[in-house]
PDB file of N, CA and C in Angstrom:
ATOM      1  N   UNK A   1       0.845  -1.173   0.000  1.00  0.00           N
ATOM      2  CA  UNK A   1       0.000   0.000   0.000  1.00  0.00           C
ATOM      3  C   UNK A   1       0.893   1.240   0.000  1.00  0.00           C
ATOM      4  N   UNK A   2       0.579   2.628  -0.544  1.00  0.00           N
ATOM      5  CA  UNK A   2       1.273   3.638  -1.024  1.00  0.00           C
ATOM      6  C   UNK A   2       0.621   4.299  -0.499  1.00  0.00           C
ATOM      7  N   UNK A   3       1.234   5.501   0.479  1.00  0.00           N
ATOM      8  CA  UNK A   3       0.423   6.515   1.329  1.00  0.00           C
ATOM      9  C   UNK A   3       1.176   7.753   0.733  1.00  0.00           C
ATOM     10  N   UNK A   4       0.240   8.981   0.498  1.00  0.00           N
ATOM     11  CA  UNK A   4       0.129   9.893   0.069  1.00  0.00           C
ATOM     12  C   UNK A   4      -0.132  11.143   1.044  1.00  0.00           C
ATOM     13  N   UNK A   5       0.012  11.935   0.657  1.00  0.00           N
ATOM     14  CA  UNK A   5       0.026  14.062   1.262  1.00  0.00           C
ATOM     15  C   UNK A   5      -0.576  14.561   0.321  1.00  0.00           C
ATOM     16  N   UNK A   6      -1.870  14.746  -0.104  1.00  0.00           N
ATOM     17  CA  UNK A   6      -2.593  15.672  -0.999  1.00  0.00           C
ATOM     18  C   UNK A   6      -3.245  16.710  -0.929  1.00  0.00           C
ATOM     19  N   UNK A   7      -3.316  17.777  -1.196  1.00  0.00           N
ATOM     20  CA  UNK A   7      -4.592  18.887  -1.021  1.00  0.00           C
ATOM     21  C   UNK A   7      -5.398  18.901  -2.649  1.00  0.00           C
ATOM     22  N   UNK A   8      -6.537  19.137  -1.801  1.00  0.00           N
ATOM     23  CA  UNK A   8      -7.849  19.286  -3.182  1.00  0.00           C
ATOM     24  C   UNK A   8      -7.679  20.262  -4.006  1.00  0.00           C
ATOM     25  N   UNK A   9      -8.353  20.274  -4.641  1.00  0.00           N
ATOM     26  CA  UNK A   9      -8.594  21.622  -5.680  1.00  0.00           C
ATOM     27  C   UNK A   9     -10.257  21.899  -5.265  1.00  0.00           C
ATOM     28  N   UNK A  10     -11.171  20.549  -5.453  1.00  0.00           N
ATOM     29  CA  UNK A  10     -12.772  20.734  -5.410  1.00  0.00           C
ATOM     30  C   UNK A  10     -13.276  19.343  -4.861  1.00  0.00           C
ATOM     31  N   UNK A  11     -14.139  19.466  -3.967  1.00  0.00           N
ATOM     32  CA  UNK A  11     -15.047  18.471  -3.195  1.00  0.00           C
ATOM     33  C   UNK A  11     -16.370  18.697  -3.271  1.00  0.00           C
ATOM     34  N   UNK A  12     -16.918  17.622  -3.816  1.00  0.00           N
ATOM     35  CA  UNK A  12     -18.446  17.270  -3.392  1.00  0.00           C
ATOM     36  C   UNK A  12     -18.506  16.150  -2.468  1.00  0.00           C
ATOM     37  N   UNK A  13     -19.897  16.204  -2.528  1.00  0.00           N
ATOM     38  CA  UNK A  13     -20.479  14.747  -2.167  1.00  0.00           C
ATOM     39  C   UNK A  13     -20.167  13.433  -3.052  1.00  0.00           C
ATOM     40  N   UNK A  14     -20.374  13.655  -4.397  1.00  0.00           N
ATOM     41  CA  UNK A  14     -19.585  12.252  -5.221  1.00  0.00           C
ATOM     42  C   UNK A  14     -18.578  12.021  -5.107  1.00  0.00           C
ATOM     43  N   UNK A  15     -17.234  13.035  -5.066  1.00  0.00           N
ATOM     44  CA  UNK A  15     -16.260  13.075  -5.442  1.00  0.00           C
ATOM     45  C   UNK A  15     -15.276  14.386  -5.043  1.00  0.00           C
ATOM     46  N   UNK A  16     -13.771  14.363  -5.307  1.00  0.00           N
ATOM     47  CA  UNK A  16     -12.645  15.233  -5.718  1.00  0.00           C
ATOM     48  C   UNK A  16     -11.873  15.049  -6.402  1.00  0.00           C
ATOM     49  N   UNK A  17     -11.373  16.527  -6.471  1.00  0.00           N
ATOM     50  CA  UNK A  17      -9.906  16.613  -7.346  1.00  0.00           C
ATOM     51  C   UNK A  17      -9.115  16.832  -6.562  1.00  0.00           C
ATOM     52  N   UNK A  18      -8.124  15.629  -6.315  1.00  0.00           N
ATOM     53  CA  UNK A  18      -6.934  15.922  -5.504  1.00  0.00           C
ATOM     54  C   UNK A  18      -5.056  16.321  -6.659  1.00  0.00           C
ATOM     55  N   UNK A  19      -4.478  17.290  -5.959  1.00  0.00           N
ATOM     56  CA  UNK A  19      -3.287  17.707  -6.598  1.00  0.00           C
ATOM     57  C   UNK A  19      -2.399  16.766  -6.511  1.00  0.00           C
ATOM     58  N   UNK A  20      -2.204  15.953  -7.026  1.00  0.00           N
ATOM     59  CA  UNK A  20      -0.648  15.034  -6.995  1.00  0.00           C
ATOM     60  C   UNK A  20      -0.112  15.126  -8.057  1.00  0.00           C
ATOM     61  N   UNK A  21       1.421  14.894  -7.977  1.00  0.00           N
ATOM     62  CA  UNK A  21       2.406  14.569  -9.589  1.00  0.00           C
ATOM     63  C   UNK A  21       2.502  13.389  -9.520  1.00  0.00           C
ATOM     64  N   UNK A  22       2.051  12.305  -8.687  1.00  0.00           N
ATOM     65  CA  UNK A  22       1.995  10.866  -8.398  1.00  0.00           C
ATOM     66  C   UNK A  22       0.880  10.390  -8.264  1.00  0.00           C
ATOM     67  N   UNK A  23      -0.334  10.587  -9.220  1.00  0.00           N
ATOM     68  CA  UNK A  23      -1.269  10.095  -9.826  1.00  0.00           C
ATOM     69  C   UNK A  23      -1.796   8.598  -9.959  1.00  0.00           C
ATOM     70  N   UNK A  24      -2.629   7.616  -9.431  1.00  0.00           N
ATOM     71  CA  UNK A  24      -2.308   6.084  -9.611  1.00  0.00           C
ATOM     72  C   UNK A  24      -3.250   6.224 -10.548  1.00  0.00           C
ATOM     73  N   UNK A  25      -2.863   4.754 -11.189  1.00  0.00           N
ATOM     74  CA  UNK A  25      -4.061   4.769 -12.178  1.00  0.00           C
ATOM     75  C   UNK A  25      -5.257   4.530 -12.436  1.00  0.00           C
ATOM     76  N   UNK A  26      -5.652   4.936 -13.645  1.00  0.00           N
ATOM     77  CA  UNK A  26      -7.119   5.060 -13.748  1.00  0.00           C
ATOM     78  C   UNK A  26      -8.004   3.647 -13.513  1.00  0.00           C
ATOM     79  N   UNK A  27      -8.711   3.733 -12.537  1.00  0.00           N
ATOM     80  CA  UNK A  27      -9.787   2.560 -12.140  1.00  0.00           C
ATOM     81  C   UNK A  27      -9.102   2.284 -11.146  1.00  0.00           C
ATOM     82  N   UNK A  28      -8.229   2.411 -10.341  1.00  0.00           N
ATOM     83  CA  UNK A  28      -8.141   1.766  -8.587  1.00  0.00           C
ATOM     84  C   UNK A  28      -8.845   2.370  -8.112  1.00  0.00           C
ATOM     85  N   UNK A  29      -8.548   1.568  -6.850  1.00  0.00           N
ATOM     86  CA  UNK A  29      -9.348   1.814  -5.632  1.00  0.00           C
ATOM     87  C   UNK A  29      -8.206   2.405  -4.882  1.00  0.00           C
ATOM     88  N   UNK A  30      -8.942   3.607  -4.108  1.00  0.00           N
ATOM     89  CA  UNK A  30      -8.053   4.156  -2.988  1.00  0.00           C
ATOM     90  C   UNK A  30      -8.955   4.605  -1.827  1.00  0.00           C
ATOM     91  N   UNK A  31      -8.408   4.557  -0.519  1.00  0.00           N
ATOM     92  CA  UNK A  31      -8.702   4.649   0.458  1.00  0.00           C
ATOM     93  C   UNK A  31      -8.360   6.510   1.157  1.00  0.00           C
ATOM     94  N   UNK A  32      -9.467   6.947   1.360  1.00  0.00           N
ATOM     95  CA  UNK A  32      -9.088   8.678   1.800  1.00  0.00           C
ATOM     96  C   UNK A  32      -9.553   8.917   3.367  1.00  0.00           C
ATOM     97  N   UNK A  33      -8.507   9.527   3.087  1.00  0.00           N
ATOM     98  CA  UNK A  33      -8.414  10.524   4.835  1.00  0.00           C
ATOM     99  C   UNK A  33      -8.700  11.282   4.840  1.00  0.00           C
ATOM    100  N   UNK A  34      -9.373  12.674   5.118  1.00  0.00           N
ATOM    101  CA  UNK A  34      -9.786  13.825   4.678  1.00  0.00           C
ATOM    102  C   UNK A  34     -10.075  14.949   5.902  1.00  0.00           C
ATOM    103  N   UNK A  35      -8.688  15.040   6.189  1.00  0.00           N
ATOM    104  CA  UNK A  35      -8.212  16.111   7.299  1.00  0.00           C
ATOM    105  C   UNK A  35      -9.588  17.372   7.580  1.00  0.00           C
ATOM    106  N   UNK A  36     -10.424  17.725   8.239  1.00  0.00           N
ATOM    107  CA  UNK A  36     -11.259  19.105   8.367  1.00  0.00           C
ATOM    108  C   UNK A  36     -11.287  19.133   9.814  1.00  0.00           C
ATOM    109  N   UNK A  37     -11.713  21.076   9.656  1.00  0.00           N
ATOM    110  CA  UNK A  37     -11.755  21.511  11.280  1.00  0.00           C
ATOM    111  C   UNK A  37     -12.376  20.724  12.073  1.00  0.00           C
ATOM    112  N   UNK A  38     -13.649  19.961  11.684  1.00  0.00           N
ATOM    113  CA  UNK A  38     -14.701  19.455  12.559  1.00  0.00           C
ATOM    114  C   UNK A  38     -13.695  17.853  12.712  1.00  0.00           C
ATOM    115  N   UNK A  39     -13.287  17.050  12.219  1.00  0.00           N
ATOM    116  CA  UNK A  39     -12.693  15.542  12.451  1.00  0.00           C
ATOM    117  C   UNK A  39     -12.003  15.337  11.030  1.00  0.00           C
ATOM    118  N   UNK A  40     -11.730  13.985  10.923  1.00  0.00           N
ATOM    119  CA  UNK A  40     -11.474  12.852   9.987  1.00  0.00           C
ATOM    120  C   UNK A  40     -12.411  12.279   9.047  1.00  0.00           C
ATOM    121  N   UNK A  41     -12.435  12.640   7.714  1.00  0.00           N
ATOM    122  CA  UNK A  41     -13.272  11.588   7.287  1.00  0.00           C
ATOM    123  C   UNK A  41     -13.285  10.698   6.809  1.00  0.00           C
ATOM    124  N   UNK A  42     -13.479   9.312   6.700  1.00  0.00           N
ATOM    125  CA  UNK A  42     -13.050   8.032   5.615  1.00  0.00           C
ATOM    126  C   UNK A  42     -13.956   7.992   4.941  1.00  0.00           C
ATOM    127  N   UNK A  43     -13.337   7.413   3.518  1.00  0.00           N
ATOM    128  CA  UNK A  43     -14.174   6.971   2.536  1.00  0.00           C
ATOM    129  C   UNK A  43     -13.433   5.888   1.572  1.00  0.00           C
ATOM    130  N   UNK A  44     -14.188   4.762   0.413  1.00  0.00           N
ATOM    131  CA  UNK A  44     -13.064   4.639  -0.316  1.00  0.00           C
ATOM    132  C   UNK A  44     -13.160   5.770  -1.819  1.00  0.00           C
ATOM    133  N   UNK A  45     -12.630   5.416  -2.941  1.00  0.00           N
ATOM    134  CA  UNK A  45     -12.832   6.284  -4.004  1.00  0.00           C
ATOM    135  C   UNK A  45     -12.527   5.257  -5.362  1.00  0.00           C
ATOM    136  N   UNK A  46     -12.868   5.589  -6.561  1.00  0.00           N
ATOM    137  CA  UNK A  46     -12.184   5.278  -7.441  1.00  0.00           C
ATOM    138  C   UNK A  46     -11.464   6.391  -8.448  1.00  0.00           C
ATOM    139  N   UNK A  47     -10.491   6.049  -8.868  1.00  0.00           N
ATOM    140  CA  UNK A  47      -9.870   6.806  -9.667  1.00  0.00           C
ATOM    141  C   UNK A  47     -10.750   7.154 -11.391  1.00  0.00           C
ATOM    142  N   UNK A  48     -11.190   8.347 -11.484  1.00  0.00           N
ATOM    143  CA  UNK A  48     -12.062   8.746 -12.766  1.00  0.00           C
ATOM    144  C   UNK A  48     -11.597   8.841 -13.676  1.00  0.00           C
ATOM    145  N   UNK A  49     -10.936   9.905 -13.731  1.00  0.00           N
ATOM    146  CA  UNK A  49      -9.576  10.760 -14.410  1.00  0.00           C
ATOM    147  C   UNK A  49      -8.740  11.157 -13.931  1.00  0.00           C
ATOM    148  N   UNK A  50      -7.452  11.049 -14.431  1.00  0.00           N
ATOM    149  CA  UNK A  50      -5.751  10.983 -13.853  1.00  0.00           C
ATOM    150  C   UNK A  50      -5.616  12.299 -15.527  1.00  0.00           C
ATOM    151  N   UNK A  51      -4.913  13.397 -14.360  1.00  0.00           N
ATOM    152  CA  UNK A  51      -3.709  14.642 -15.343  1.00  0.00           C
ATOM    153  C   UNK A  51      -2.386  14.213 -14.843  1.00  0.00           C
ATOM    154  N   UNK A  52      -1.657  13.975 -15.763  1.00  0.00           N
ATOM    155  CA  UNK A  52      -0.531  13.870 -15.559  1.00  0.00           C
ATOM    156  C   UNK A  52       0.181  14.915 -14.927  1.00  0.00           C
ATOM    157  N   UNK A  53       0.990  14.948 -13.878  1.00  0.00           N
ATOM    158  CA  UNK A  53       1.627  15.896 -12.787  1.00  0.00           C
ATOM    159  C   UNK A  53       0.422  16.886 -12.627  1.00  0.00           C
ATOM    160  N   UNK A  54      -0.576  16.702 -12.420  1.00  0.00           N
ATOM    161  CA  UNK A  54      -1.889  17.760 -11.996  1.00  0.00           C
ATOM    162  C   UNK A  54      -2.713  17.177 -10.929  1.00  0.00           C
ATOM    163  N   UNK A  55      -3.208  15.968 -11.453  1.00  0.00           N
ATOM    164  CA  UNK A  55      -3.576  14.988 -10.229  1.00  0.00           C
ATOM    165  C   UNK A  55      -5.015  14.243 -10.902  1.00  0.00           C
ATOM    166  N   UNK A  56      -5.916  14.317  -9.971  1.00  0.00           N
ATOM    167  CA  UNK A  56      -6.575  12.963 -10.206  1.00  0.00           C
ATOM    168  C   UNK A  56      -8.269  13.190  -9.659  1.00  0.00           C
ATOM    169  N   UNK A  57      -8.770  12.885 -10.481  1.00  0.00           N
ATOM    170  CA  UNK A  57     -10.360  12.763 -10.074  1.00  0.00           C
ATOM    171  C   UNK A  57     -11.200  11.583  -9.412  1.00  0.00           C
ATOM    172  N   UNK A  58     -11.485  11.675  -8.153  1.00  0.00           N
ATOM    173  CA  UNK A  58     -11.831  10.247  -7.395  1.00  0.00           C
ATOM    174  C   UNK A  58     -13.144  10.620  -7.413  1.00  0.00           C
ATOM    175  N   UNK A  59     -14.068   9.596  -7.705  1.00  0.00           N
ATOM    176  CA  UNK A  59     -15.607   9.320  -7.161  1.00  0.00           C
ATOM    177  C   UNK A  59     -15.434   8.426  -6.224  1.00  0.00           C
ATOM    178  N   UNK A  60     -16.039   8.829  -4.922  1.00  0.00           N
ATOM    179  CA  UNK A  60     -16.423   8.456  -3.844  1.00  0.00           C
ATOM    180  C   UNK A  60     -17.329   7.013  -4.145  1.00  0.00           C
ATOM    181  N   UNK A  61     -16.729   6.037  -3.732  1.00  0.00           N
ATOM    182  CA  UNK A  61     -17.825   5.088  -3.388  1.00  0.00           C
ATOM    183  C   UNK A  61     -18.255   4.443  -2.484  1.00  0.00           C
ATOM    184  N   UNK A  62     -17.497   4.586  -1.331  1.00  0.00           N
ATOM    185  CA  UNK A  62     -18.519   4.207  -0.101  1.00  0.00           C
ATOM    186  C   UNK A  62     -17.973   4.623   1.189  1.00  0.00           C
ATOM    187  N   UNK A  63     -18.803   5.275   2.581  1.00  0.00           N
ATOM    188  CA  UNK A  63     -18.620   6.119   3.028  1.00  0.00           C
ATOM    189  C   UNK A  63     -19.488   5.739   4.391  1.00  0.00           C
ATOM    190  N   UNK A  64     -19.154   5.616   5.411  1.00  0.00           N
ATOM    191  CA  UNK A  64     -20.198   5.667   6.534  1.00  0.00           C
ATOM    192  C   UNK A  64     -20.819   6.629   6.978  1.00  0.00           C
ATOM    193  N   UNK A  65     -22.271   6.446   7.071  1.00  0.00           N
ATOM    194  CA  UNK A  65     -23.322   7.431   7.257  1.00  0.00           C
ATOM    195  C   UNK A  65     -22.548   8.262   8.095  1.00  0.00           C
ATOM    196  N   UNK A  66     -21.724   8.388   9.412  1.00  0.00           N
ATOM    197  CA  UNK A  66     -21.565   9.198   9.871  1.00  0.00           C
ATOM    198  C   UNK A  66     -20.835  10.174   9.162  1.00  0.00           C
ATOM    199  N   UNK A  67     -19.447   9.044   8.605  1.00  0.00           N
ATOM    200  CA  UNK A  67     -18.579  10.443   7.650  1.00  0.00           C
ATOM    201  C   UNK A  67     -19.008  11.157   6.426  1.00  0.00           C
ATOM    202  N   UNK A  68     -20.412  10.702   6.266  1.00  0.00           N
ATOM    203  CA  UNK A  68     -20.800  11.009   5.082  1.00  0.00           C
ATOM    204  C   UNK A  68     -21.343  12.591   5.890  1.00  0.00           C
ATOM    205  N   UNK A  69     -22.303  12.197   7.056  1.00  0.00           N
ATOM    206  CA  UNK A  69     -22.896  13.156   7.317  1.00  0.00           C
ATOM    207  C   UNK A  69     -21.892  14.594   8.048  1.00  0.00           C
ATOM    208  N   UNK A  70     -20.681  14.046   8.421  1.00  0.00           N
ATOM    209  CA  UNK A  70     -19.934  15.054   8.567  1.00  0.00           C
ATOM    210  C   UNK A  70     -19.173  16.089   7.623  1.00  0.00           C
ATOM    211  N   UNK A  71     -19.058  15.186   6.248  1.00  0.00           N
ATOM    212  CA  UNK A  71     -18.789  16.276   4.995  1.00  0.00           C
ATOM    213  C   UNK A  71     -19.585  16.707   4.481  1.00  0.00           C
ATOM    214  N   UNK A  72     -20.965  16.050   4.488  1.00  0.00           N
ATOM    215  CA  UNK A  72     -22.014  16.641   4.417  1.00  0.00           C
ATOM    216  C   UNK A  72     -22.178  18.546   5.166  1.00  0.00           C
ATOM    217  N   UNK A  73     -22.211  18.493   6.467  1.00  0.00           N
ATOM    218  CA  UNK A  73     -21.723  19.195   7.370  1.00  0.00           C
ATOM    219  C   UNK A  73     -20.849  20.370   6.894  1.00  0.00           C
ATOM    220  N   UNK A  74     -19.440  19.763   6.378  1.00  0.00           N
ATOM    221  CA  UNK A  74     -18.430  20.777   5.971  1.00  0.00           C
ATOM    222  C   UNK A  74     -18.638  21.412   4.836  1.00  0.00           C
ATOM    223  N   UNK A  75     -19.316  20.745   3.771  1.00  0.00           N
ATOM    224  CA  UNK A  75     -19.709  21.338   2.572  1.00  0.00           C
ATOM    225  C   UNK A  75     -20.842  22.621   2.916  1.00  0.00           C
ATOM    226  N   UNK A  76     -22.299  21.499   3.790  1.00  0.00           N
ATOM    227  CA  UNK A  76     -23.081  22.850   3.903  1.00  0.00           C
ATOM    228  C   UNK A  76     -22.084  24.479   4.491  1.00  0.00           C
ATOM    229  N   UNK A  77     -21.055  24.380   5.495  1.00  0.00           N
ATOM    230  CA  UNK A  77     -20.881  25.167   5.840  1.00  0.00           C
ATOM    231  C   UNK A  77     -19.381  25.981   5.019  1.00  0.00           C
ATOM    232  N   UNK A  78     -18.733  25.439   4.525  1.00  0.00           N
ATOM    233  CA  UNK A  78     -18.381  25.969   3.281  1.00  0.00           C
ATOM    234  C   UNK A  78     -18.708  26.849   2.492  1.00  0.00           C
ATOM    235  N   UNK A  79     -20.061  26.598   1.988  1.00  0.00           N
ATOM    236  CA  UNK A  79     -20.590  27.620   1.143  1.00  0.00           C
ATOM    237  C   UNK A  79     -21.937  28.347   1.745  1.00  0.00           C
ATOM    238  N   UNK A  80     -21.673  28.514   3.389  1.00  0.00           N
ATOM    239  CA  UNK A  80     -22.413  29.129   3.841  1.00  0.00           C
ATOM    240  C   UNK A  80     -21.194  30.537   3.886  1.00  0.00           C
ATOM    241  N   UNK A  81     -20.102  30.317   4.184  1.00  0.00           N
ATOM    242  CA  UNK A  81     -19.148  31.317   4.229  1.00  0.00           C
ATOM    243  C   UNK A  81     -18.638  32.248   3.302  1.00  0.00           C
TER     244      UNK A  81
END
């Protein structure tokens, strides 16, 4: 397993764009951590679309109700700001 340091560019609920020049490829599975003020969130993802040295588009595919409902949470308040 290959552990990573990424920051986003854009987050939803389906999905992000995370910045890497170490991109995996298209169709794995990866496992996310997702550092915010309020906690931790897990999820897994699959890889959508890969930019070479730009990074990588994950759709979210499965997520426990709680961490769901906590980015849920960060998003509403995101763009309450």
């Amino acid at each position: 397993m290959t552990r990573d340091v990424s920051y986003m560019d854009s987050l939803a609920l389906g999905g992000l764009f995370i910045r890497t020049k170490r991109p995996v490829p298209l169709r794995s599975s990866v496992q996310l951590l997702l550092d915010t003020p309020a906690g931790q969130i897990r999820s897994r993802a699959i890889v959508r679309r890969v930019h070479a040295n730009t990074g990588m588009a994950l759709q979210i595919i499965a997520m426990d109700p709680g961490d769901r409902a906590l980015l849920h949470r960060e998003l509403r308040d995101l763009f309450a700001s």
